[in-house]
Protein backbone atom coordinates (compact mmCIF):
# COMPACT_ATOMS: atom_id res chain seq x y z
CA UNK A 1 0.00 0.00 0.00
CA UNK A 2 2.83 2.28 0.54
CA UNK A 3 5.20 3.39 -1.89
CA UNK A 4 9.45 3.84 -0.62
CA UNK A 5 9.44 7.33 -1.84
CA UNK A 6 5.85 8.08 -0.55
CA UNK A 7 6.15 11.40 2.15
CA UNK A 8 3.30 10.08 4.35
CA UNK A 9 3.96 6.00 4.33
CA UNK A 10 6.49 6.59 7.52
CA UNK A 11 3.35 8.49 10.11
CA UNK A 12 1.04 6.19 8.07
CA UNK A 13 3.32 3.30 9.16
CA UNK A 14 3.60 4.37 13.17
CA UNK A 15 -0.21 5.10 13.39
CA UNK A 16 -0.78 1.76 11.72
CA UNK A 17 1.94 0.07 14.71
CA UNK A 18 0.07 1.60 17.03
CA UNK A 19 -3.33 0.24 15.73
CA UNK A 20 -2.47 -3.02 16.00
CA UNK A 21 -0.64 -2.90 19.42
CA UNK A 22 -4.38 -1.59 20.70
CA UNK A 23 -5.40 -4.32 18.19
CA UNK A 24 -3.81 -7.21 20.06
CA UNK A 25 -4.32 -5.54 24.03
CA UNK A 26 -7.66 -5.85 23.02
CA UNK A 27 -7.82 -9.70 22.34
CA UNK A 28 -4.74 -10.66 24.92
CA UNK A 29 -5.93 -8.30 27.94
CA UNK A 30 -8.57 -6.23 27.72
CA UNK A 31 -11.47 -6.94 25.43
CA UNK A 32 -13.60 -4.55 27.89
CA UNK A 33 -11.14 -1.89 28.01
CA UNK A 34 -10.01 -1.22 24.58
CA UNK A 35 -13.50 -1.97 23.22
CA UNK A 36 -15.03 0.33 25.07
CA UNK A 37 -12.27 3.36 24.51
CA UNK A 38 -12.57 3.05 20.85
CA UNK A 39 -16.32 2.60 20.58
CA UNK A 40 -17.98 5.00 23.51
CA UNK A 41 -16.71 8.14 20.96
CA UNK A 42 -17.83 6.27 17.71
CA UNK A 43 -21.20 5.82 19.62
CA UNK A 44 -21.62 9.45 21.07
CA UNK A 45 -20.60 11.09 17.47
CA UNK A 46 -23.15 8.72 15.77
CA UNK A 47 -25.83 9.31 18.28
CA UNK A 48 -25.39 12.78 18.09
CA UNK A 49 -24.28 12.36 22.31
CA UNK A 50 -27.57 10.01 23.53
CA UNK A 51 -25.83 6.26 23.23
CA UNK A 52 -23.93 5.69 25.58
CA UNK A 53 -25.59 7.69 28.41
CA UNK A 54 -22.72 6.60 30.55
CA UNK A 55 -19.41 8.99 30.48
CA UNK A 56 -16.57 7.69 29.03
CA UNK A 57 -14.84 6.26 32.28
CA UNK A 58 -17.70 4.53 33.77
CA UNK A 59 -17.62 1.41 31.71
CA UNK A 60 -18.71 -0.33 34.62
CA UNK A 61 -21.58 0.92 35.17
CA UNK A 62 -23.53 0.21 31.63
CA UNK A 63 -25.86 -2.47 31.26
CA UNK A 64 -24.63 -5.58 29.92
CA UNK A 65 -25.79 -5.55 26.70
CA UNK A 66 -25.06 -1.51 26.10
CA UNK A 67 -21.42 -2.37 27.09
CA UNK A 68 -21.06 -5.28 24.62
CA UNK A 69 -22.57 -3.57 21.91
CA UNK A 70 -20.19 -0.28 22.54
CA UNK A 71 -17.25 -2.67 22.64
CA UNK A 72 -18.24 -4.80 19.47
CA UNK A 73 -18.23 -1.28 17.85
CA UNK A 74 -15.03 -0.20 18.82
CA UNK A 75 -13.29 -3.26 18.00
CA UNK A 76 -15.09 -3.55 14.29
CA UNK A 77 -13.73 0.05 14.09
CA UNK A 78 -10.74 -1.02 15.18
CA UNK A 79 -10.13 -3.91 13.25
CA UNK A 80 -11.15 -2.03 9.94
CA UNK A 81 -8.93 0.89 10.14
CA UNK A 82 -6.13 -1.72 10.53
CA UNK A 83 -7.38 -3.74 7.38
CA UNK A 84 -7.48 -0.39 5.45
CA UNK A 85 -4.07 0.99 6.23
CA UNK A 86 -2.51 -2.21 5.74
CA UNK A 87 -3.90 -2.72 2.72
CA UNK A 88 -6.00 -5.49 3.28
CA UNK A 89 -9.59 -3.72 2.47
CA UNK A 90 -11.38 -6.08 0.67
CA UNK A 91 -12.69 -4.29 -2.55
């Protein structure tokens, strides 16, 4: 996806590092915590600030099923950017 020569492949290349070092936290430690970092702003943009009515460090205290959802979000999000920059998008 990136060329040698190309100015923005070396940021392009760090952000895409750092994607998939939140990428693998996710499924090694945290499924909860990353999820839910990456998905609560996704959620607020998209709901225009209703969904989640929890703030953004009170993961605890959402209802199961709000929390799982947010999370499944955040790591679909997640796991897309990373197929994008790496070139993987399937077109």
């Amino acid at each position: 996806m990136f060329e040698p020569g190309e100015f923005t492949s070396f940021p392009l290349a760090i952000i895409l590092r750092i994607l998939r070092i939140l990428w693998w936290l996710a499924w090694d430690l945290c499924f909860e915590i990353v999820g839910w970092a990456v998905g609560w702003p996704i959620c607020r943009v998209a709901s225009l600030g209703r969904f989640p009515r929890e703030r953004y460090f009170e993961p605890g205290s959402a209802e199961g099923s709000t929390a799982f959802f947010v999370e499944v979000i955040g790591l679909l999000a997640l796991a897309a950017l990373i197929a994008y920059l790496s070139g993987h998008w399937p077109i």
